[in-house]
N, C-alpha and C. Protein backbone atom coordinates (compact mmCIF):
# COMPACT_ATOMS: atom_id res chain seq x y z
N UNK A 1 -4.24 9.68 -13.56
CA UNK A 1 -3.98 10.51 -12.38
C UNK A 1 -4.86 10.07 -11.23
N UNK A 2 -4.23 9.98 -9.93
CA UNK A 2 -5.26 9.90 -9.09
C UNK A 2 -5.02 10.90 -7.90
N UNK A 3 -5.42 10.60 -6.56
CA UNK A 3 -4.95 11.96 -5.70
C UNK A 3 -5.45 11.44 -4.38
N UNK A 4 -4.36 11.33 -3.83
CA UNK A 4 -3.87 10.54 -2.19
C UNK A 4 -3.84 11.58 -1.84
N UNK A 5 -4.88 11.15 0.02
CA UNK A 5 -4.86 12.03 1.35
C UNK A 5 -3.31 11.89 1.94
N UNK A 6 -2.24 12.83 1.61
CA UNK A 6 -0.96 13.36 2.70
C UNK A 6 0.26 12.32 2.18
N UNK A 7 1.31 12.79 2.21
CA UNK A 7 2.65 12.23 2.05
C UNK A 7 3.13 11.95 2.75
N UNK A 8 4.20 10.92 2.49
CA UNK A 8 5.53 10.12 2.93
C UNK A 8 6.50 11.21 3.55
N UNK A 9 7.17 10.26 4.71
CA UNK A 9 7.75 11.21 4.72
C UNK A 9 9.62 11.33 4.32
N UNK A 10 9.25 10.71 3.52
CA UNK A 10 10.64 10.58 2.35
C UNK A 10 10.26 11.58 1.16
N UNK A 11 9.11 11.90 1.35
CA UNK A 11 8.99 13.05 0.67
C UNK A 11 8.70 14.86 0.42
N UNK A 12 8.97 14.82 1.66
CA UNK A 12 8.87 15.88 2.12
C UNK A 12 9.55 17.11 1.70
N UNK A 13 11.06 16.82 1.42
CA UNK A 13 11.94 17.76 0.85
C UNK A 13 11.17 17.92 -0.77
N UNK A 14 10.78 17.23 -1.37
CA UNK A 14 10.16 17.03 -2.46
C UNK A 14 8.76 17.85 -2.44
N UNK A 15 8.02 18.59 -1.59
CA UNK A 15 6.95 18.78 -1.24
C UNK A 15 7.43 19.87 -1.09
N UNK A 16 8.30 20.35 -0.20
CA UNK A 16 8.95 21.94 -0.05
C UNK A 16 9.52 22.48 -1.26
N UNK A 17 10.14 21.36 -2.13
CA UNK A 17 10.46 22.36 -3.31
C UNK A 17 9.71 23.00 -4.01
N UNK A 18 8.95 21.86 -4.06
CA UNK A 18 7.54 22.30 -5.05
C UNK A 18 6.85 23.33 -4.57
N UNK A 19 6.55 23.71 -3.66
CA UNK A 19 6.07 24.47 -2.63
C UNK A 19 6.68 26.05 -2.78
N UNK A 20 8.29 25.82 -2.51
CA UNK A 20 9.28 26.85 -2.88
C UNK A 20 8.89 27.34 -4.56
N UNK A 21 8.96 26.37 -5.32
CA UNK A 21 8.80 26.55 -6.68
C UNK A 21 7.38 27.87 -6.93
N UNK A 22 6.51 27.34 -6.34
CA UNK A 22 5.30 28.35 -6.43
C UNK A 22 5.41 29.19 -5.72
N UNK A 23 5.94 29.44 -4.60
CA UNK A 23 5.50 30.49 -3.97
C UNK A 23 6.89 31.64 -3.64
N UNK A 24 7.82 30.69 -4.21
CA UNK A 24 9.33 31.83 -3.79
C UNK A 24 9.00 33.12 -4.23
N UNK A 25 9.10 32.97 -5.30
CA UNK A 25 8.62 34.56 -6.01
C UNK A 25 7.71 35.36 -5.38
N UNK A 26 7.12 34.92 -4.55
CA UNK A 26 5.56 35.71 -3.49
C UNK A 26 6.62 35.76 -1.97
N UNK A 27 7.45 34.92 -1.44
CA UNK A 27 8.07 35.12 -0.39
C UNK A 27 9.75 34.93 -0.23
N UNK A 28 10.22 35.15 -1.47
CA UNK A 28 11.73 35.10 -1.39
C UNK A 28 12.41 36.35 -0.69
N UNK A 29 11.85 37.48 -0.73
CA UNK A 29 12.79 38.53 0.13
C UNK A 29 12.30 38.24 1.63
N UNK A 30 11.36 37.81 1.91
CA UNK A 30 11.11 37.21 3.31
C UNK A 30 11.83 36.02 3.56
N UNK A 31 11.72 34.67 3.27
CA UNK A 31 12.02 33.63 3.39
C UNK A 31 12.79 33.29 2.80
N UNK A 32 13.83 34.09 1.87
CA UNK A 32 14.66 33.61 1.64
C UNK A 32 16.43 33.64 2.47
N UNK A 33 17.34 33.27 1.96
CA UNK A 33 17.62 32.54 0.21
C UNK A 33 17.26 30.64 0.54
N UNK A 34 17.15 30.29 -1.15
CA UNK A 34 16.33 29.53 -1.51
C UNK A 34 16.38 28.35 0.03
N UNK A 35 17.73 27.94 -0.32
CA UNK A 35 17.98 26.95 0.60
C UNK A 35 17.68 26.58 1.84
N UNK A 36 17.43 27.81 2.69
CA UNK A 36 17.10 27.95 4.12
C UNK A 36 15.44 27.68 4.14
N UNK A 37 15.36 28.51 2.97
CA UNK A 37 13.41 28.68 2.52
C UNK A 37 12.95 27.06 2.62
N UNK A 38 13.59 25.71 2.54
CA UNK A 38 13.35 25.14 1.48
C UNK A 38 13.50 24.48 3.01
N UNK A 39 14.73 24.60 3.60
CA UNK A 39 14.87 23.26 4.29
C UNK A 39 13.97 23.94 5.79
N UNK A 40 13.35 25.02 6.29
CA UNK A 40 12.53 25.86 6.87
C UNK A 40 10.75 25.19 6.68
N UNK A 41 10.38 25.01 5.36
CA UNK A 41 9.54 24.75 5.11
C UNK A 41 9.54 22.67 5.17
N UNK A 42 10.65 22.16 4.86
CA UNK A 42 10.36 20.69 4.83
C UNK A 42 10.03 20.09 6.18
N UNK A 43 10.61 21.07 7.17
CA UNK A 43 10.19 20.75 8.82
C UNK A 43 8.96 21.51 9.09
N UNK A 44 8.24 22.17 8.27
CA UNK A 44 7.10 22.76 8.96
C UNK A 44 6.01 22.30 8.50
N UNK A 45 6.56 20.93 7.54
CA UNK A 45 4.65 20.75 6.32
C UNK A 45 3.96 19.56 7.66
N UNK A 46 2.82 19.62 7.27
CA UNK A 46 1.92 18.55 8.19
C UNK A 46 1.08 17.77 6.85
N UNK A 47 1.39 16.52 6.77
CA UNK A 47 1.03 15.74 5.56
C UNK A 47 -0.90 15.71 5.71
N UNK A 48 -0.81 15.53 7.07
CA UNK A 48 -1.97 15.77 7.30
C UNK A 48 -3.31 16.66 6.72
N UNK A 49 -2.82 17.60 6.44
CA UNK A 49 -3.82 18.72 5.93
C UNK A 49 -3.00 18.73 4.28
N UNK A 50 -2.84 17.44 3.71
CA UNK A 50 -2.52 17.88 1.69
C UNK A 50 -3.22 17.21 1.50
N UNK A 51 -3.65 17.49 0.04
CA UNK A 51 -4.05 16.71 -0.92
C UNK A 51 -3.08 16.60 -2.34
N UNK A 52 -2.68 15.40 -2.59
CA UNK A 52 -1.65 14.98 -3.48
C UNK A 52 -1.88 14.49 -4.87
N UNK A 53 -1.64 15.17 -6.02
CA UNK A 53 -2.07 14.26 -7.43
C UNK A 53 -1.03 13.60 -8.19
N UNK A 54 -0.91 12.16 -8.26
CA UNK A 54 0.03 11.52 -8.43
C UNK A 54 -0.71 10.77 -10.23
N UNK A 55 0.89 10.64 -11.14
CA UNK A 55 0.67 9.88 -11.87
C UNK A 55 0.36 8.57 -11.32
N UNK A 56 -0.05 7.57 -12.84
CA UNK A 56 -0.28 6.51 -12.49
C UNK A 56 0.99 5.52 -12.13
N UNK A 57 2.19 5.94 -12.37
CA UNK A 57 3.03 5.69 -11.33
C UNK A 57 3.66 5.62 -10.10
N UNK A 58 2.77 7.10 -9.66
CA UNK A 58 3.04 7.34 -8.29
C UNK A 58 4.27 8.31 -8.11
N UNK A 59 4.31 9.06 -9.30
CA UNK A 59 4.96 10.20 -9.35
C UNK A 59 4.22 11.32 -8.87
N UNK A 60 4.57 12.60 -8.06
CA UNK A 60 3.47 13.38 -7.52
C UNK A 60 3.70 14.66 -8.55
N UNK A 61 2.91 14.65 -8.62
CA UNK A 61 2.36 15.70 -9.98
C UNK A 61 2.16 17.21 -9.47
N UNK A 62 1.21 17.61 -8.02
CA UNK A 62 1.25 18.73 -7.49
C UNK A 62 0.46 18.41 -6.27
N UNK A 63 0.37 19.07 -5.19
CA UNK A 63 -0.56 19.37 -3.87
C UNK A 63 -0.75 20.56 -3.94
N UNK A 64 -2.10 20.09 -2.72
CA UNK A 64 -3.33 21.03 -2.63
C UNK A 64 -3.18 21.42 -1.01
N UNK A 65 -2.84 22.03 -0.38
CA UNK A 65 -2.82 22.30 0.93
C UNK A 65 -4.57 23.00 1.52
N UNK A 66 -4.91 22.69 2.92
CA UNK A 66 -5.77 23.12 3.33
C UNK A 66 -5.47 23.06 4.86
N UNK A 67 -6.08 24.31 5.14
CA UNK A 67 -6.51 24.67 6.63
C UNK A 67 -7.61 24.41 7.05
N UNK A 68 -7.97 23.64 8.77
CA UNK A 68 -9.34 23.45 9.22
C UNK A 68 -8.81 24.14 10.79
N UNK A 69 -9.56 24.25 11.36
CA UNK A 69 -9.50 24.71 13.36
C UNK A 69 -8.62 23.87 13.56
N UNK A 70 -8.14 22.30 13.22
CA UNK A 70 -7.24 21.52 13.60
C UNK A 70 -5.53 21.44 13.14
N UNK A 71 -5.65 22.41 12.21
CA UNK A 71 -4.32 22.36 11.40
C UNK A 71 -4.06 23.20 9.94
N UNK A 72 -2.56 22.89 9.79
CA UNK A 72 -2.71 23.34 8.27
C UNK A 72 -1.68 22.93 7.85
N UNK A 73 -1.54 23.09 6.31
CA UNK A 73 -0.17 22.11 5.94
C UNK A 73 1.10 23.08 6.14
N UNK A 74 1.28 24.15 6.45
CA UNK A 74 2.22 25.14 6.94
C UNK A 74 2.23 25.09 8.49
N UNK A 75 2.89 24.68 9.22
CA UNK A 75 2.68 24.51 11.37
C UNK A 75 4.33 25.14 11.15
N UNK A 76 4.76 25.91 10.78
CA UNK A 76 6.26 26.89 11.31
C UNK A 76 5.55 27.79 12.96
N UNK A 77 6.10 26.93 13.81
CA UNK A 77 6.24 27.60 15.00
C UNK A 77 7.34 28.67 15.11
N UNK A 78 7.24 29.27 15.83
CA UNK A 78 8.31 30.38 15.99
C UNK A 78 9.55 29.75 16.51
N UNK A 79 9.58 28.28 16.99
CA UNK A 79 10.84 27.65 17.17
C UNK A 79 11.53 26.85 16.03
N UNK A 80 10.84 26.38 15.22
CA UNK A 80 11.01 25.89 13.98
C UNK A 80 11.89 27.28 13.16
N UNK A 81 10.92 28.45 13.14
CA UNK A 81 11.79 29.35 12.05
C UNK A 81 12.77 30.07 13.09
N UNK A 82 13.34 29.90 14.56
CA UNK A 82 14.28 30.40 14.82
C UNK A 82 15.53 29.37 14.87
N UNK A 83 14.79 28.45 14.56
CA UNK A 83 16.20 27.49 13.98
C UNK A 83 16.63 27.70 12.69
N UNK A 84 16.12 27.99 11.85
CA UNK A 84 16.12 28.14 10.62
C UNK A 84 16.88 29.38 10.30
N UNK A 85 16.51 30.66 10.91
CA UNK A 85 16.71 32.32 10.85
C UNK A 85 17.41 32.84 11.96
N UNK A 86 17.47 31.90 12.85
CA UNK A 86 17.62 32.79 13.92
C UNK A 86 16.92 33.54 14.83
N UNK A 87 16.99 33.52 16.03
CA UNK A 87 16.08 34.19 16.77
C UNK A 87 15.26 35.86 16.32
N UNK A 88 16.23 36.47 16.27
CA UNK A 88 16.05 37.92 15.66
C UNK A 88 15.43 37.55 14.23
N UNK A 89 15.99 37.34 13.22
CA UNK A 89 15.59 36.61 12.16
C UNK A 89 13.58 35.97 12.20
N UNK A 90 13.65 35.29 13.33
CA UNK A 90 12.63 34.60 13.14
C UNK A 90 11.32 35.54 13.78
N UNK A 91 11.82 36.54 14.62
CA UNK A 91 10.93 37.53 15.03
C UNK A 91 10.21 38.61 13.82
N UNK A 92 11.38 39.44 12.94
CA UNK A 92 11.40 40.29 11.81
C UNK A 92 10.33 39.52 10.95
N UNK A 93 10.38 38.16 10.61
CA UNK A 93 10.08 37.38 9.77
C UNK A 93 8.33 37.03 9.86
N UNK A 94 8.35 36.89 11.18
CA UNK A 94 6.76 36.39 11.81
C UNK A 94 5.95 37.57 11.27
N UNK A 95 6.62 39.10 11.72
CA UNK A 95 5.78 39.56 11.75
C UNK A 95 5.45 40.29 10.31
N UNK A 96 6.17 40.55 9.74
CA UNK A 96 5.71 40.55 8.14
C UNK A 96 4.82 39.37 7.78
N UNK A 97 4.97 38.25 8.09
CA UNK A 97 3.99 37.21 7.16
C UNK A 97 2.84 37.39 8.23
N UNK A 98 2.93 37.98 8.82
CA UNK A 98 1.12 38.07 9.85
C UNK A 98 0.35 39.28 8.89
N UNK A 99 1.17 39.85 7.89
CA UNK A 99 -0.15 40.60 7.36
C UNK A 99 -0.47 39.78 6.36
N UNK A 100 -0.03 38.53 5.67
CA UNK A 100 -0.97 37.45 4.80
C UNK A 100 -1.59 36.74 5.82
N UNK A 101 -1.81 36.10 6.87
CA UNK A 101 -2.76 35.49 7.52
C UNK A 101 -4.04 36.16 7.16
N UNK A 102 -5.05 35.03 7.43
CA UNK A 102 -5.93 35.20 6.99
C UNK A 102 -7.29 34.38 8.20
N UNK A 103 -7.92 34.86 8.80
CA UNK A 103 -8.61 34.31 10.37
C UNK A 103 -9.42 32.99 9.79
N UNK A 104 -9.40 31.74 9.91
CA UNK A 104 -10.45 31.08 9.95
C UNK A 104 -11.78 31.16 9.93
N UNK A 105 -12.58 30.98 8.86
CA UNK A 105 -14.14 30.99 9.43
C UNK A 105 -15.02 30.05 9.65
N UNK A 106 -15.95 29.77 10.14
CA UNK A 106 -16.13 28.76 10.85
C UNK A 106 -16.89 27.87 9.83
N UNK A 107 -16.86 26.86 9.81
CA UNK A 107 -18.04 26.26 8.41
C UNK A 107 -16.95 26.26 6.83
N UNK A 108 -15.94 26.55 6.96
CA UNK A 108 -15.04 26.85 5.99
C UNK A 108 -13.87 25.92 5.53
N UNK A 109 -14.07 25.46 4.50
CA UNK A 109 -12.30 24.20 4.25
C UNK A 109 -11.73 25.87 3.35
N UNK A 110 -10.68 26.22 4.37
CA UNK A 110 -9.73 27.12 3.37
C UNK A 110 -8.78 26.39 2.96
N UNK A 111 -8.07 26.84 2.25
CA UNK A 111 -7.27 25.98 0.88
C UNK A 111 -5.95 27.05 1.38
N UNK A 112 -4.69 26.38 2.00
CA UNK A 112 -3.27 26.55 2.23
C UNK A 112 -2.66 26.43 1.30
N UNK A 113 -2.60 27.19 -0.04
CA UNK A 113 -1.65 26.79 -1.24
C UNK A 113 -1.90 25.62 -1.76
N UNK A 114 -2.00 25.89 -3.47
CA UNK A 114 -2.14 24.99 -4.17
C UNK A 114 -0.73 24.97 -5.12
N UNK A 115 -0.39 24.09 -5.61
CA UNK A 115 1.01 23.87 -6.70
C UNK A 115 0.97 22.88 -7.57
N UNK A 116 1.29 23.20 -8.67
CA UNK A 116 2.19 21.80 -9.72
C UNK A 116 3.39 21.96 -9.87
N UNK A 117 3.91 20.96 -10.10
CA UNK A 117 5.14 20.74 -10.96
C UNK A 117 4.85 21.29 -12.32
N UNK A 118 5.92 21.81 -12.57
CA UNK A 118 6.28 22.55 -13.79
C UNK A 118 5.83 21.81 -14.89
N UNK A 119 6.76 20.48 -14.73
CA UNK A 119 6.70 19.67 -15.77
C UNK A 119 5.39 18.78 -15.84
N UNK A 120 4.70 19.44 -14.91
CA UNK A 120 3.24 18.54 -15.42
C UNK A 120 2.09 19.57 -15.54
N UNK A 121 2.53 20.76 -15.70
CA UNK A 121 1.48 21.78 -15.90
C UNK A 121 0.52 21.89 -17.15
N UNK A 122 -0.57 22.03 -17.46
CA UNK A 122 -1.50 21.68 -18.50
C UNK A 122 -1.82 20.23 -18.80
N UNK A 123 -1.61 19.49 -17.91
CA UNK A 123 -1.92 17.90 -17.63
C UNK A 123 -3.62 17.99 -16.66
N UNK A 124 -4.47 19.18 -16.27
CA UNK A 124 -5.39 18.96 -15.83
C UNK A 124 -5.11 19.05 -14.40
N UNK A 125 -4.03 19.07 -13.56
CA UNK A 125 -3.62 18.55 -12.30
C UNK A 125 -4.23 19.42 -11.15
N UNK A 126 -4.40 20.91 -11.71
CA UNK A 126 -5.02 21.94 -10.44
C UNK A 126 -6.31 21.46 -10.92
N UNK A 127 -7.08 21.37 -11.83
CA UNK A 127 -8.75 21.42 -11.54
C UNK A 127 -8.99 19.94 -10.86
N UNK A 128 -8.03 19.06 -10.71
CA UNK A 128 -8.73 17.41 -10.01
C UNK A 128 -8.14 17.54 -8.70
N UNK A 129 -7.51 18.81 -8.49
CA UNK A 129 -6.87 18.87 -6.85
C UNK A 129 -7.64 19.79 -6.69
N UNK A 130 -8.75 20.81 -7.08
CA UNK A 130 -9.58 21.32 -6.53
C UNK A 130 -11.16 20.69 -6.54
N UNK A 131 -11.43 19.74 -7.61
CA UNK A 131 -12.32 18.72 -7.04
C UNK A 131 -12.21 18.05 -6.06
N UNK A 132 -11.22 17.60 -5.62
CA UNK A 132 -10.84 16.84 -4.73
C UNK A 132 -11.07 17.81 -3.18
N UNK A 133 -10.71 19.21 -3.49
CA UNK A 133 -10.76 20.26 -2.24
C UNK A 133 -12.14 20.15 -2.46
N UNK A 134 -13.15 20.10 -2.92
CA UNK A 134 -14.44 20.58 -2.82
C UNK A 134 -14.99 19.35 -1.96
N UNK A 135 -14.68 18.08 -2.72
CA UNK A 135 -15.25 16.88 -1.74
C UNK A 135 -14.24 16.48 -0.49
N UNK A 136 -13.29 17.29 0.10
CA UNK A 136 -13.22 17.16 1.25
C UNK A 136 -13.93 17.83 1.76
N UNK A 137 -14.12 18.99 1.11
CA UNK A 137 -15.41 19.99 2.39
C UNK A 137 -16.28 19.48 2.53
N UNK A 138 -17.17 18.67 1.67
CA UNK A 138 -18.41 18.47 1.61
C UNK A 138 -18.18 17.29 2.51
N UNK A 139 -17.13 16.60 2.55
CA UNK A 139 -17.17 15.09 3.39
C UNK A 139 -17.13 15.40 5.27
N UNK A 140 -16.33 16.83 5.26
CA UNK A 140 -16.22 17.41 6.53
C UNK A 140 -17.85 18.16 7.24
N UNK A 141 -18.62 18.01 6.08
CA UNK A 141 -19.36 19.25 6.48
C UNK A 141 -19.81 20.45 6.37
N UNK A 142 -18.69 20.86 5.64
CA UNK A 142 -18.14 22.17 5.67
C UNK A 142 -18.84 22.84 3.91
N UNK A 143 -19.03 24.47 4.70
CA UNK A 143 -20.54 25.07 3.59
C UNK A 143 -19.56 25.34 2.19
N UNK A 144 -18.16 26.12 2.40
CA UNK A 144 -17.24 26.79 1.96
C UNK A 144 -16.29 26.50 1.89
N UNK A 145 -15.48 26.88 0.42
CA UNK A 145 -14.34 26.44 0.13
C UNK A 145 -13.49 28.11 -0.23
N UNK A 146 -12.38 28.61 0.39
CA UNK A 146 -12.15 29.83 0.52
C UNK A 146 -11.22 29.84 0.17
N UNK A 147 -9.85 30.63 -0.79
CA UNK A 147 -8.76 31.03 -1.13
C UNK A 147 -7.96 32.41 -1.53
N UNK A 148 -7.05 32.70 -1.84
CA UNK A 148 -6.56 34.01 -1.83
C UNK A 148 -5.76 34.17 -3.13
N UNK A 149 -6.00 34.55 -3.96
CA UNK A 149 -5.30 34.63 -5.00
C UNK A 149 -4.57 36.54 -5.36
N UNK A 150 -3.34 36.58 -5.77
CA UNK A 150 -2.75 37.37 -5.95
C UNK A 150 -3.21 38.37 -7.18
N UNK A 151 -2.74 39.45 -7.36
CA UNK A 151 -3.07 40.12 -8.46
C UNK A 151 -2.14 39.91 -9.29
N UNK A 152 -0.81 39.27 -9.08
CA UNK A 152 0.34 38.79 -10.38
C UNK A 152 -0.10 37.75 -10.72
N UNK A 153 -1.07 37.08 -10.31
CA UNK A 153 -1.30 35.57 -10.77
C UNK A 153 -2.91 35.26 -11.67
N UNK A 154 -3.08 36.43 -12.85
CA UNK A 154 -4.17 36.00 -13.21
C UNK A 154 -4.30 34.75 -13.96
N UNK A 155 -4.11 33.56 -14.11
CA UNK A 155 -3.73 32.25 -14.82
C UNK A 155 -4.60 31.69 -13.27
N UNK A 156 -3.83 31.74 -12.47
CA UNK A 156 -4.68 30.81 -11.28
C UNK A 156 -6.20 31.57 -10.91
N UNK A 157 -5.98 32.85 -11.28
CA UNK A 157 -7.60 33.08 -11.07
C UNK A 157 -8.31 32.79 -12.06
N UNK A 158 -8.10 32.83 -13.16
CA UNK A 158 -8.82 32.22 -13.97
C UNK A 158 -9.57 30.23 -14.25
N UNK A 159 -8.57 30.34 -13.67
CA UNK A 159 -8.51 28.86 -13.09
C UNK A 159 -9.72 28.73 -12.07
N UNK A 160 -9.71 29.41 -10.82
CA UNK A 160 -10.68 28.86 -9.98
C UNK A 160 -11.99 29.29 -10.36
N UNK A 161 -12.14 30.76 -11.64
CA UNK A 161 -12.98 31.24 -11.60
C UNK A 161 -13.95 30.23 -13.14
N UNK A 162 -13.24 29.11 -13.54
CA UNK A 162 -13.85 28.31 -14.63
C UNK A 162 -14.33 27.15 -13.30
N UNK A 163 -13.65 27.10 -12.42
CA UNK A 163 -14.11 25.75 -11.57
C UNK A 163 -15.51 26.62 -10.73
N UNK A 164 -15.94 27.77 -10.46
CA UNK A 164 -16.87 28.23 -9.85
C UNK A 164 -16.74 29.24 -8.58
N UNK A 165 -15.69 29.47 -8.43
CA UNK A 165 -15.22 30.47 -7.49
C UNK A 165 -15.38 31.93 -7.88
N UNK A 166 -15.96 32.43 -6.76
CA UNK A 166 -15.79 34.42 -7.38
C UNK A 166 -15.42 34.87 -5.82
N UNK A 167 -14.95 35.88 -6.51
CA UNK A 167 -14.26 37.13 -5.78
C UNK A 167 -15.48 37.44 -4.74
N UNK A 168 -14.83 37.88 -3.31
CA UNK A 168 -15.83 38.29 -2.44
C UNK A 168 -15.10 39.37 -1.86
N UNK A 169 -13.96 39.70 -2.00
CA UNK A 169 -12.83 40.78 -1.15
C UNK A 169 -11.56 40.77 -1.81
N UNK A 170 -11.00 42.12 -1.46
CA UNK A 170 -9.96 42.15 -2.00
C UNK A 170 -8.95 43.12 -0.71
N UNK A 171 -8.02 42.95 -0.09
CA UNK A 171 -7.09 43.39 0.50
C UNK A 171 -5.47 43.61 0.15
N UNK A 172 -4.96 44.99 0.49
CA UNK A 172 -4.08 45.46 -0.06
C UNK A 172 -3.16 45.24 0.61
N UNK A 173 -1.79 45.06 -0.10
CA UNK A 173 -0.29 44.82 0.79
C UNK A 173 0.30 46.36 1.28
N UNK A 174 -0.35 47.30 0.59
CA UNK A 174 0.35 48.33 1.27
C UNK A 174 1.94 48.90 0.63
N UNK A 175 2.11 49.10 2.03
CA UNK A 175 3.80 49.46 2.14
C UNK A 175 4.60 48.37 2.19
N UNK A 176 3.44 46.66 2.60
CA UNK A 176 4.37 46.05 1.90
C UNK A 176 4.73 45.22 0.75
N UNK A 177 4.06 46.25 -0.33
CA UNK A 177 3.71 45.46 -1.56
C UNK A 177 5.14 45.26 -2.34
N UNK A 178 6.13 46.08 -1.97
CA UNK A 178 7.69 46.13 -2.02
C UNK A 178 8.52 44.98 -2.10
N UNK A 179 7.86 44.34 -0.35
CA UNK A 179 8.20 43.25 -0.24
C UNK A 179 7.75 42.12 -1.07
N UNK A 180 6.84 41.85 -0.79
CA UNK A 180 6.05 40.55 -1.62
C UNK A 180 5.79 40.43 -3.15
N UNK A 181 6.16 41.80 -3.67
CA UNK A 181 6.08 41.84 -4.94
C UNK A 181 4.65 41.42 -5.66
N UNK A 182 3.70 42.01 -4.82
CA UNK A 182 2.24 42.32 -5.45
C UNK A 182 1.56 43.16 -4.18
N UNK A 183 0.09 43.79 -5.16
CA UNK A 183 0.04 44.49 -4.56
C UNK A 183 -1.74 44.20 -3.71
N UNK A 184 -1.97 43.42 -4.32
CA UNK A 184 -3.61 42.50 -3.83
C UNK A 184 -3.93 41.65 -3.59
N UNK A 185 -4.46 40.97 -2.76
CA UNK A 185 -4.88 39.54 -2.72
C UNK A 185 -6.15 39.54 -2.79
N UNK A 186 -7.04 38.88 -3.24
CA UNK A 186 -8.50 38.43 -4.01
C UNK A 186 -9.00 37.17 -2.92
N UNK A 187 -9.51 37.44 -1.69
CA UNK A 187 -10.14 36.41 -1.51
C UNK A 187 -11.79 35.64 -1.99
N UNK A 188 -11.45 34.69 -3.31
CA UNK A 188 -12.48 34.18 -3.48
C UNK A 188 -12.65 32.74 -2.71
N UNK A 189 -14.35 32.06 -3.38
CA UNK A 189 -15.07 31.08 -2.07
C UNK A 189 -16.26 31.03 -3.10
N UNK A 190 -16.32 29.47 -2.77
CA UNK A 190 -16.67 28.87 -3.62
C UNK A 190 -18.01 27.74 -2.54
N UNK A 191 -19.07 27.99 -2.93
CA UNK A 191 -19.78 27.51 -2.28
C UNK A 191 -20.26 26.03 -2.61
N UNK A 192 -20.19 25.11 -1.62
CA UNK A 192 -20.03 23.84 -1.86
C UNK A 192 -21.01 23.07 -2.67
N UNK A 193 -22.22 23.42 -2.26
CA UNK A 193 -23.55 22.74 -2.57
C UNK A 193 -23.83 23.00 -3.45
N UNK A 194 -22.63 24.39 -4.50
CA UNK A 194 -22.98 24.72 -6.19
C UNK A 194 -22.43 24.20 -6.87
N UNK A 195 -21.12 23.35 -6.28
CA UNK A 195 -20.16 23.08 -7.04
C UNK A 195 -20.74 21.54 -8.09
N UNK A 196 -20.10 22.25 -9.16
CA UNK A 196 -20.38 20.65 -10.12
C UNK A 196 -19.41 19.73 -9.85
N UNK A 197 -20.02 18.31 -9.98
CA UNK A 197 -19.20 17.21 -9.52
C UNK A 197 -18.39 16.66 -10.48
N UNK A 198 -17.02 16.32 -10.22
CA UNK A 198 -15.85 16.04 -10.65
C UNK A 198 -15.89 15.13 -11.35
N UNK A 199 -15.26 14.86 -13.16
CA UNK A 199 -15.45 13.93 -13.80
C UNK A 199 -14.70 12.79 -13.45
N UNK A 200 -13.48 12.64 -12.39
CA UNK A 200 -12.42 12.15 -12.43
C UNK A 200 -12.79 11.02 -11.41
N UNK A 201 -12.74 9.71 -11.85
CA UNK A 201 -13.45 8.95 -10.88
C UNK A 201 -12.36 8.33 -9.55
N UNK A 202 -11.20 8.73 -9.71
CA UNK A 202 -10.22 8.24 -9.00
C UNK A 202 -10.47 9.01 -7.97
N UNK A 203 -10.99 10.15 -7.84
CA UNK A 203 -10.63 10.77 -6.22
C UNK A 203 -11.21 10.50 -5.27
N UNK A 204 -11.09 10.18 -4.46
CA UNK A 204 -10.79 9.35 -3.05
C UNK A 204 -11.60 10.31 -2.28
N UNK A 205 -12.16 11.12 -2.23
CA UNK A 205 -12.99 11.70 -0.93
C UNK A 205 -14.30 12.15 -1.32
């Protein structure tokens, strides 16, 4: 396995599925149906802000998305999703997903969704795409590594919480826990200068 800074862009539709794959279930009554979700999201990724774990073929195994002040691997402008939805559509839409935003902090690599492929899950692929998130922060500068994990998803918290991450907050969906089909998000953060260093000698940052 190794793990390349940002994708092709022949691969992009390939990047949204996967993408779709993890997160439909968290935004399908918003963003859906699948198809629109899918081809919505392949015009909005910025290769720029992934991190990619590819077999040794160069098959991509899963990405690691991250946000800095300069970007993130999600850029859906409100003209992007009113092509997609429709004007009205793309208004209704914004403003439900503005209660998952989450403000930047300064000194911080936050982490924009992480994913595997199905078929490569228990291959190791999220803990060398979150080594890999830790030594981009540290290569940026940056004190903190920050994420949001759901309360349907204890498997991924358990996950960050063996790599060194703990819980610092927790915020509620409310009235619209209906929608999104959970009802908490867990923002944990993972402080850089604790983190143990990655056995995997292939990663690149």
């Amino acid at each position: 396995m190794r793990i390349d800074a940002g994708f092709g862009t022949s691969e992009r539709r390939q990047v949204a599925g996967l993408y779709w794959q993890a997160f439909g279930a968290k935004l399908g009554r918003v963003m859906g149906p699948d198809a629109r979700a899918i081809g919505f999201f392949e015009t909005s990724l910025n290769p720029d802000f992934a991190l990619v774990a590819r077999a040794k073929g160069g098959r991509m195994l899963g990405l690691a998305g991250f946000k800095t002040k300069e970007g993130g691997l999600i850029e859906g402008s409100f003209g992007r999703m009113a092509q997609a939805y429709g004007r009205f559509g793309a208004a209704w839409r914004g403003m439900i997903l503005s209660v998952l935003e989450r403000k930047l902090q300064p000194g911080v690599f936050q982490m924009d969704g992480i994913f595997v492929d199905q078929a490569a899950r228990g291959m190791g692929v999220g803990s060398a795409l979150l080594q890999a998130v830790v030594a981009g922060a540290s290569k940026r500068g940056l004190h903190k590594v920050q994420l949001d994990v759901i309360d349907t998803n204890p498997r991924a918290r358990a996950l960050y919480q063996r790599v060194g991450f703990r819980a610092v907050n927790t915020e509620y969906t409310g009235v619209f826990a209906r929608v999104f089909g959970f009802e908490s998000a867990t923002r944990m953060e993972l402080d850089v200068s604790m983190a143990r260093p990655g056995k995997n000698p292939h990663l690149p940052l």
